[in-house]
N, C-alpha and C. Protein backbone atom coordinates (compact mmCIF):
# COMPACT_ATOMS: atom_id res chain seq x y z
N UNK A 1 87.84 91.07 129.40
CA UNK A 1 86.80 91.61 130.24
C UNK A 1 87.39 92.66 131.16
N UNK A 2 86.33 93.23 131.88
CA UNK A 2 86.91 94.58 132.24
C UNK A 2 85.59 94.50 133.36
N UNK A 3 86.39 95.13 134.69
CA UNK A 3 85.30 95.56 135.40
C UNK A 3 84.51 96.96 135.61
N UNK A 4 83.29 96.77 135.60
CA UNK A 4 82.65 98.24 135.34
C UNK A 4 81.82 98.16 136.75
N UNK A 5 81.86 99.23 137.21
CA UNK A 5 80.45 99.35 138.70
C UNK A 5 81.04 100.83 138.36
N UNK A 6 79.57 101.44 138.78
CA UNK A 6 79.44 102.98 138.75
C UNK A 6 79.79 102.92 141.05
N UNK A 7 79.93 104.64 140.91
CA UNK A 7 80.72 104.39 142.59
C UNK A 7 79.14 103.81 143.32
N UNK A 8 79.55 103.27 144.34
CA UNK A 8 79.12 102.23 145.78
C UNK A 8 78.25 101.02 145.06
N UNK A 9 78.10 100.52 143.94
CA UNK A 9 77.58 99.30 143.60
C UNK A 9 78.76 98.13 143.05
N UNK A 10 77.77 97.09 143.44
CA UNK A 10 78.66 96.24 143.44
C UNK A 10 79.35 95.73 141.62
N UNK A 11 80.49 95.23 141.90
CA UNK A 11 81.31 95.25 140.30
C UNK A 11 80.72 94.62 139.67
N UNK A 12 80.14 94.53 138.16
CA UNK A 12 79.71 93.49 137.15
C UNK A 12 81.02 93.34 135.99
N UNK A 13 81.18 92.56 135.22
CA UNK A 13 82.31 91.89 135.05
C UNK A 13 81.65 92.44 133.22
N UNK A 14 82.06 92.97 132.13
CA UNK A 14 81.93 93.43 131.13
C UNK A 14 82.94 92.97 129.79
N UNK A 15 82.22 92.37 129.38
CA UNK A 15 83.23 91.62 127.90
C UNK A 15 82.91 92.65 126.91
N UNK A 16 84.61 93.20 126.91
CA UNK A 16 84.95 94.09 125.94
C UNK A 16 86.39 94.07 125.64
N UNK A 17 86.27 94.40 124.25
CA UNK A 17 87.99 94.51 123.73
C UNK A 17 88.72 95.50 123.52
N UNK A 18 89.80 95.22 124.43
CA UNK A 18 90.81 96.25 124.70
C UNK A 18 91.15 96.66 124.04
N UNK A 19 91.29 98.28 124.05
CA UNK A 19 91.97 99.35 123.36
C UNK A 19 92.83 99.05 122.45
N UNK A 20 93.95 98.26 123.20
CA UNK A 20 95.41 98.22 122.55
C UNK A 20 95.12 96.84 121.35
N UNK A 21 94.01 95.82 121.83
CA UNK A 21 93.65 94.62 121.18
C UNK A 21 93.03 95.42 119.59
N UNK A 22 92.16 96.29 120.22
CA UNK A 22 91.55 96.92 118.43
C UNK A 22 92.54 97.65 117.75
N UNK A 23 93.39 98.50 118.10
CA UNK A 23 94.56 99.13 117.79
C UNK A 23 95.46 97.93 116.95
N UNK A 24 95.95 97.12 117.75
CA UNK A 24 96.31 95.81 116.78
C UNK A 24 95.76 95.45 115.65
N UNK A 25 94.43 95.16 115.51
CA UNK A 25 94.20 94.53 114.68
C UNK A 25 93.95 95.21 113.41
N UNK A 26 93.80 96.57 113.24
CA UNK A 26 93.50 97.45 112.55
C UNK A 26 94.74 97.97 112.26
N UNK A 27 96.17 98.40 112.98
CA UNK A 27 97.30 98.11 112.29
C UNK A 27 97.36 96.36 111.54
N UNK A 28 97.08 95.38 111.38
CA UNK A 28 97.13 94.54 110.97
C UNK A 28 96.79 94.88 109.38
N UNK A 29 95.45 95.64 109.70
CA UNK A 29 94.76 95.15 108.47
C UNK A 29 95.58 96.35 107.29
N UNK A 30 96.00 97.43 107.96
CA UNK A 30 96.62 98.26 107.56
C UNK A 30 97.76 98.02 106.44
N UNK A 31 98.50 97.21 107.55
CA UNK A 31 99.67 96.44 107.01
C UNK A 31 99.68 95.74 105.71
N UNK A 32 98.20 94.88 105.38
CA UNK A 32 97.87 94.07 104.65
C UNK A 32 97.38 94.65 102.99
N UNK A 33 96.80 95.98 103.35
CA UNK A 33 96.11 96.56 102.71
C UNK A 33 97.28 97.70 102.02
N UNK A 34 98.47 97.76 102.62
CA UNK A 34 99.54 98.63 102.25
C UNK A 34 100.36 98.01 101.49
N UNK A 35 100.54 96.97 101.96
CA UNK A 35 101.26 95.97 101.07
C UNK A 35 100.70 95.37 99.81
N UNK A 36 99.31 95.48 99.79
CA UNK A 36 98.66 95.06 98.47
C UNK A 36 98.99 96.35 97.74
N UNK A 37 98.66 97.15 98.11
CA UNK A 37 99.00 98.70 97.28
C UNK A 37 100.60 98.46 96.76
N UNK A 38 101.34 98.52 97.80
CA UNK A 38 102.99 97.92 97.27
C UNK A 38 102.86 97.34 95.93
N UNK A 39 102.46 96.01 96.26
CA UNK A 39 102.63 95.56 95.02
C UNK A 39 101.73 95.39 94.30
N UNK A 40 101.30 96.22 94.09
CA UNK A 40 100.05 96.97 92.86
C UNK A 40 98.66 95.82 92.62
N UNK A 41 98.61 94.82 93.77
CA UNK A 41 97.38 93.82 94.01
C UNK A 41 96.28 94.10 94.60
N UNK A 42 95.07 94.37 93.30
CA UNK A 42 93.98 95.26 93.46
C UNK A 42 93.06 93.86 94.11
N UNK A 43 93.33 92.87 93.63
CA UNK A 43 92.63 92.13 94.45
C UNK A 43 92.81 91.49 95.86
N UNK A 44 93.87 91.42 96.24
CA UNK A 44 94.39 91.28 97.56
C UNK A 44 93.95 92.46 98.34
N UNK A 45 93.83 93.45 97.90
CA UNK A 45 93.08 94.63 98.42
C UNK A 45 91.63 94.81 98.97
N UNK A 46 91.06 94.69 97.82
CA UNK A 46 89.52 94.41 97.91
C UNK A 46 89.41 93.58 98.46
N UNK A 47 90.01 92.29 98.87
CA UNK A 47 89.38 91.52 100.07
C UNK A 47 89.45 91.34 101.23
N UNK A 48 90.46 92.74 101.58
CA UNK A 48 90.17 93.33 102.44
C UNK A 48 88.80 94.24 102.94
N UNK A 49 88.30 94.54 101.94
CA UNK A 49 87.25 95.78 102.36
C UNK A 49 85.78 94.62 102.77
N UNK A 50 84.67 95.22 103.69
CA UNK A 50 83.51 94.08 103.99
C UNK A 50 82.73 94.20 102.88
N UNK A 51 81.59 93.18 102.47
CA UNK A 51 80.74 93.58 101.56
C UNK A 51 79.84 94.83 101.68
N UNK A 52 79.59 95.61 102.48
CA UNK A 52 78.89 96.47 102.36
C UNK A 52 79.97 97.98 102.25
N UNK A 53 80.81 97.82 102.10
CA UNK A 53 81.99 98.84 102.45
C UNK A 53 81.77 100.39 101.10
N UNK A 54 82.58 100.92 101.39
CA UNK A 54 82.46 102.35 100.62
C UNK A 54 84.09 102.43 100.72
N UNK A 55 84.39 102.80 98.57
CA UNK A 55 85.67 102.97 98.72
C UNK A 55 85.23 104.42 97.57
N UNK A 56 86.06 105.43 98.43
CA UNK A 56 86.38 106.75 97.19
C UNK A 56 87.44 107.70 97.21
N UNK A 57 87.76 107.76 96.16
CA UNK A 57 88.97 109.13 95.88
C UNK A 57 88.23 109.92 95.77
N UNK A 58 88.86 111.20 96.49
CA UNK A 58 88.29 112.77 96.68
C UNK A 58 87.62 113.02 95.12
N UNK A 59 86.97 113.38 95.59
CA UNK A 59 85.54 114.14 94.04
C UNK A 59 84.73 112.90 93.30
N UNK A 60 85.24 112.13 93.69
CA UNK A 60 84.33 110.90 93.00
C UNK A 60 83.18 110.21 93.46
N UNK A 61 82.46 109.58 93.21
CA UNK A 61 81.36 108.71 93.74
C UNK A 61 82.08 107.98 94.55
N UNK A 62 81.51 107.21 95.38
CA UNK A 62 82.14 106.21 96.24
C UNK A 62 81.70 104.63 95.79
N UNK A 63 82.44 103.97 95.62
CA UNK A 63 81.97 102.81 95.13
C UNK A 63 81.44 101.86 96.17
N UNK A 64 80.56 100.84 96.15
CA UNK A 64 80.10 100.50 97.46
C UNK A 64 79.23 99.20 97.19
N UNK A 65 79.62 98.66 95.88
CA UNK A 65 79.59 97.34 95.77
C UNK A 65 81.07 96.52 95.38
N UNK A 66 81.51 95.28 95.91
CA UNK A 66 82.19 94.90 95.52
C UNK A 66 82.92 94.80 94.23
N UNK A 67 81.61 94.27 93.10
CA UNK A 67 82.49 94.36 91.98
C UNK A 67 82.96 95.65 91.58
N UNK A 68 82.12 96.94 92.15
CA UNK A 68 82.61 98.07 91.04
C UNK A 68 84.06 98.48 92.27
N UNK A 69 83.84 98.33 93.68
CA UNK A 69 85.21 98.76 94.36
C UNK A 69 86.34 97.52 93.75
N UNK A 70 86.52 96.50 93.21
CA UNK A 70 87.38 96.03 92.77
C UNK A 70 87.45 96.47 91.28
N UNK A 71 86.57 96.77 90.40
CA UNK A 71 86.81 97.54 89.13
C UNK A 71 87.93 99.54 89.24
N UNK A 72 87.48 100.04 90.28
CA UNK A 72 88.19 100.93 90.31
C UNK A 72 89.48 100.85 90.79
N UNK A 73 89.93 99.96 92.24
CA UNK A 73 91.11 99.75 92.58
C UNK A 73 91.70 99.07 91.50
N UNK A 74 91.30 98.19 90.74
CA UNK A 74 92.07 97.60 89.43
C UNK A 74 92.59 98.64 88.75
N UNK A 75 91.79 99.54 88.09
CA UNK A 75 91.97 100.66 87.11
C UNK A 75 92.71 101.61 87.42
N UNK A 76 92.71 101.92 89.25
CA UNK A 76 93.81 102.83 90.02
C UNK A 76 95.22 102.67 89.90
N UNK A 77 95.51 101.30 90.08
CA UNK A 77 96.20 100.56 90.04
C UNK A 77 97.19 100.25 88.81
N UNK A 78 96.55 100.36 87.63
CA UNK A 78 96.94 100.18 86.93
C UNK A 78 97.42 101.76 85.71
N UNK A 79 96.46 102.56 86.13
CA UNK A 79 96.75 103.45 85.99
C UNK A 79 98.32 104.42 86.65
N UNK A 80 98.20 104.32 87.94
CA UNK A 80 99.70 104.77 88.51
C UNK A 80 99.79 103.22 89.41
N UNK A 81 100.65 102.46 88.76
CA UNK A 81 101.68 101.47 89.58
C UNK A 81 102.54 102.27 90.43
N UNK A 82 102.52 101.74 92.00
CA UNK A 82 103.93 102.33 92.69
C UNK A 82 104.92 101.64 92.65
N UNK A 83 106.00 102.12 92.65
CA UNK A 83 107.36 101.97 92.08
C UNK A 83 107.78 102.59 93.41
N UNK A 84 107.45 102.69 94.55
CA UNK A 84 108.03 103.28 95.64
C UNK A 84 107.00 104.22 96.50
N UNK A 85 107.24 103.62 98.28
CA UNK A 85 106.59 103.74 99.50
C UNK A 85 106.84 104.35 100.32
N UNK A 86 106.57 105.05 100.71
CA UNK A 86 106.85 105.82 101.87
C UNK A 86 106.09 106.27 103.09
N UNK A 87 106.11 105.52 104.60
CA UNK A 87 104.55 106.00 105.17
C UNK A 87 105.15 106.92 106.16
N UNK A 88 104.35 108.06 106.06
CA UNK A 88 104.46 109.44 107.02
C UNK A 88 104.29 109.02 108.30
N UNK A 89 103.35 108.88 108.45
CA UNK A 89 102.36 108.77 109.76
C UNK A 89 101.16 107.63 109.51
N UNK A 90 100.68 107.12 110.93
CA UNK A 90 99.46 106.10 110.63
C UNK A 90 99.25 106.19 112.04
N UNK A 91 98.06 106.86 112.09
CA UNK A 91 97.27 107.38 113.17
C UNK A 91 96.02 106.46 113.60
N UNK A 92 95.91 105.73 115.16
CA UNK A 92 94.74 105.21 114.64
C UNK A 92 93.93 105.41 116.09
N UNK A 93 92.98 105.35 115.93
CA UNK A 93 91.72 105.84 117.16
C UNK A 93 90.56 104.96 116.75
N UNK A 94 90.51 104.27 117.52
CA UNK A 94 89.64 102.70 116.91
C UNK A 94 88.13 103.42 117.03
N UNK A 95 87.65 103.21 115.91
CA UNK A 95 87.61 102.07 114.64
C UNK A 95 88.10 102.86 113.42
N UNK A 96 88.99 103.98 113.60
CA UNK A 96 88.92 105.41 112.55
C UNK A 96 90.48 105.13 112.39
N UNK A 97 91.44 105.19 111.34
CA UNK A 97 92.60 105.31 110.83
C UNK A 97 93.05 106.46 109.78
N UNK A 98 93.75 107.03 109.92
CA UNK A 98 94.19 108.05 109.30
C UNK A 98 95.59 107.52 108.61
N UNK A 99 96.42 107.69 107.50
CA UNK A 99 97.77 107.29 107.10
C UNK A 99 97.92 108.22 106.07
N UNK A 100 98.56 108.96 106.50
CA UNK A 100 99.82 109.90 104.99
C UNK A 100 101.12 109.41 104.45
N UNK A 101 101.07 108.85 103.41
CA UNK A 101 102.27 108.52 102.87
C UNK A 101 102.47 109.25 101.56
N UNK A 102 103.68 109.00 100.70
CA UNK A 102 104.38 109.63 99.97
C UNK A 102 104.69 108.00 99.12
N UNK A 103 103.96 108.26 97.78
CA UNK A 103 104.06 107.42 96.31
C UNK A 103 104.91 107.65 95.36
N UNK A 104 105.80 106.81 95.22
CA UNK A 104 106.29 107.12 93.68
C UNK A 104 105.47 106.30 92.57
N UNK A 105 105.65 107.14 91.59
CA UNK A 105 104.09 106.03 90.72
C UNK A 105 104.60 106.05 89.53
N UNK A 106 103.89 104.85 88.44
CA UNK A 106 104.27 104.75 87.18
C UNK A 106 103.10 105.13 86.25
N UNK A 107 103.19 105.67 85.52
CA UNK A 107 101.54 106.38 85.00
C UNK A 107 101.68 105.19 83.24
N UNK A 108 100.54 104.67 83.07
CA UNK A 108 100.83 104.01 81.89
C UNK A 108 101.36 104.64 80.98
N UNK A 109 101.65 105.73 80.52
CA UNK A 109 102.27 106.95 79.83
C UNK A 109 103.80 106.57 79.81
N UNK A 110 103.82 105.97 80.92
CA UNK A 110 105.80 105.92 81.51
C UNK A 110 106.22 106.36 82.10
N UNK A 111 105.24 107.60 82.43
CA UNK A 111 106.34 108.67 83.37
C UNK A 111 106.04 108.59 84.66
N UNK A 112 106.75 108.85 85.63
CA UNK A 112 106.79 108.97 86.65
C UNK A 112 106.90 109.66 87.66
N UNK A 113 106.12 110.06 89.04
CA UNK A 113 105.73 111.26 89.60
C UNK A 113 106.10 110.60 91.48
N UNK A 114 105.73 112.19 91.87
CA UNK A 114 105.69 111.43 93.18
C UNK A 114 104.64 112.10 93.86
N UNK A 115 103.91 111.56 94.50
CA UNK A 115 102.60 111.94 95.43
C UNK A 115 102.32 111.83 96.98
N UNK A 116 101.87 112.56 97.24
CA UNK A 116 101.87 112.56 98.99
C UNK A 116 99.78 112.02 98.93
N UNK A 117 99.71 111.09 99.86
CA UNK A 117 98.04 110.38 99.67
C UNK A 117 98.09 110.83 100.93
N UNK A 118 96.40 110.83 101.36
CA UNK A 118 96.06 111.08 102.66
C UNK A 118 94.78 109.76 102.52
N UNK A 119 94.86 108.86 103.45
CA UNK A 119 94.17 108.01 103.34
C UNK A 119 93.24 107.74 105.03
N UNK A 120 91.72 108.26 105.09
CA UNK A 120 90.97 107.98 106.02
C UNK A 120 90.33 106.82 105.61
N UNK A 121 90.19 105.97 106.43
CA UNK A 121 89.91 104.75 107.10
C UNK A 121 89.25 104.28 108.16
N UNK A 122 87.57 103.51 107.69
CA UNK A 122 86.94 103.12 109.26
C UNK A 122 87.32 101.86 108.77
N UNK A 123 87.40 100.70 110.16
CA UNK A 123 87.40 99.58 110.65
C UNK A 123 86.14 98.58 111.04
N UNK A 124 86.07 97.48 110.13
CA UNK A 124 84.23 97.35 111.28
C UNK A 124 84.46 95.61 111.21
N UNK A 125 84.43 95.12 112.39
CA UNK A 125 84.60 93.25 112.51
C UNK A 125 85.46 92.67 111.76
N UNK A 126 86.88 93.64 111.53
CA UNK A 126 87.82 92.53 111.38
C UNK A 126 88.57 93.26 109.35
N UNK A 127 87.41 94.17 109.20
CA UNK A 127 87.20 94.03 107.57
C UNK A 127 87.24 96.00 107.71
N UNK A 128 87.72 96.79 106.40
CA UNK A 128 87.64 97.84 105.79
C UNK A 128 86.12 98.23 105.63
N UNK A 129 85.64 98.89 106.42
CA UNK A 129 84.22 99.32 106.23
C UNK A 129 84.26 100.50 105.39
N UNK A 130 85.01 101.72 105.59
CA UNK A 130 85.27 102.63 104.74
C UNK A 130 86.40 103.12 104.40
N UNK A 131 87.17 103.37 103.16
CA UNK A 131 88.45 104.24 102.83
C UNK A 131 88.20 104.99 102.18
N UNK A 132 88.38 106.20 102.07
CA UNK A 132 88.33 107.25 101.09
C UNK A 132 90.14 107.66 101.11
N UNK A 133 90.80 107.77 100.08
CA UNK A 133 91.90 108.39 99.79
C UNK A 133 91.81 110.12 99.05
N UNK A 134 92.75 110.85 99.75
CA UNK A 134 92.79 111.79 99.01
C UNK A 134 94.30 112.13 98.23
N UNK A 135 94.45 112.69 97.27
CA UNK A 135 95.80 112.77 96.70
C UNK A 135 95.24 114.28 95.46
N UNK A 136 96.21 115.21 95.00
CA UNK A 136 96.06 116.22 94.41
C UNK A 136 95.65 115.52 92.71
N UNK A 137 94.27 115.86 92.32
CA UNK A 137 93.57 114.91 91.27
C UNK A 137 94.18 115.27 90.24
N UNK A 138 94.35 117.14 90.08
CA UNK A 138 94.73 117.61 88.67
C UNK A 138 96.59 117.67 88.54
N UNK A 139 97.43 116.66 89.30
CA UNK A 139 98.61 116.86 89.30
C UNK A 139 98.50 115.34 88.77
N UNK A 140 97.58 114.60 89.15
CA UNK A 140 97.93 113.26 88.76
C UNK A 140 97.43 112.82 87.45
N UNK A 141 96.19 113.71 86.76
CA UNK A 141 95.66 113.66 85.17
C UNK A 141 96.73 113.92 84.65
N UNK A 142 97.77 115.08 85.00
CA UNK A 142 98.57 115.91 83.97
C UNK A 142 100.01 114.56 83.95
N UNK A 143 100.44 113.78 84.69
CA UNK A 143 101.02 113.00 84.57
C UNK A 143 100.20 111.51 83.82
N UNK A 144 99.23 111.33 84.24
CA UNK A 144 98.49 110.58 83.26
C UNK A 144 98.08 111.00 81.90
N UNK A 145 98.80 112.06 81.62
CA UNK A 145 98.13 112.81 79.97
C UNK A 145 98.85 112.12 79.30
N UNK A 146 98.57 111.61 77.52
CA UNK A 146 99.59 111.23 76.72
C UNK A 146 100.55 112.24 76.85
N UNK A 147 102.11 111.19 76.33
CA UNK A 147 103.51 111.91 76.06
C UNK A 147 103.77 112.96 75.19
């Protein structure tokens, strides 16, 4: 709680959560949701996001039911496995997260690339309300092309 009075009235006492408390918890979920990516767990992922949530990579539809946002993170996933992490930056201004990192990935093909993601992120009661990732689309087909 926090006290609020505008000037010469008297203080009323205001239940709200601190800055640094939402900042926490949203690095938390961060953490959780990075580490599922780590180790290429599309479902440890998705249960992170709320049921009403919106997940999309740049140019695509946004998926925004559960089963189909766990059908695409599966298929993402499996498509480029990371094989290596790297986080730039992780910016956060509650309820909004920003994170640039740098992927090394395994493309079912075999081969292997490296990618810089830009990943925006809202926060809403605890859960992933929205992520959209961006990453360069036509650098990552041409490594996903047959050998």
């Amino acid at each position: 709680m926090r006290r609020a009075a505008p000037s010469g009235m008297l203080p009323a006492w205001v239940a709200r959560e601190p800055a640094m408390d939402m900042r926490a918890s949203i690095d938390a979920i961060l953490d959780k949701a990075y580490a599922a990516r780590q180790n290429n767990d599309a479902e440890k992922a998705a249960a992170l996001f709320a049921d009403d949530a919106r997940f999309g990579v740049n140019g695509a539809p946004h998926a925004e039911r559960q089963a189909e946002r766990l059908d695409v993170l599966k298929g993402m996933f499996a498509d480029f496995a990371v094989i290596g992490f790297h986080e730039h930056c992780r910016i956060i201004d509650p309820p909004r997260a920003v994170v640039h990192w740098r992927g090394k990935f395994r493309a079912k093909n075999g081969r292997e690339a490296e990618a810089d993601i830009l990943d925006l992120i809202e926060v809403r009661d605890g859960r992933i309300a929205s992520l959209t990732t961006f990453f360069d689309t036509a650098y990552a087909m041409s490594v996903a092309a047959p050998a």
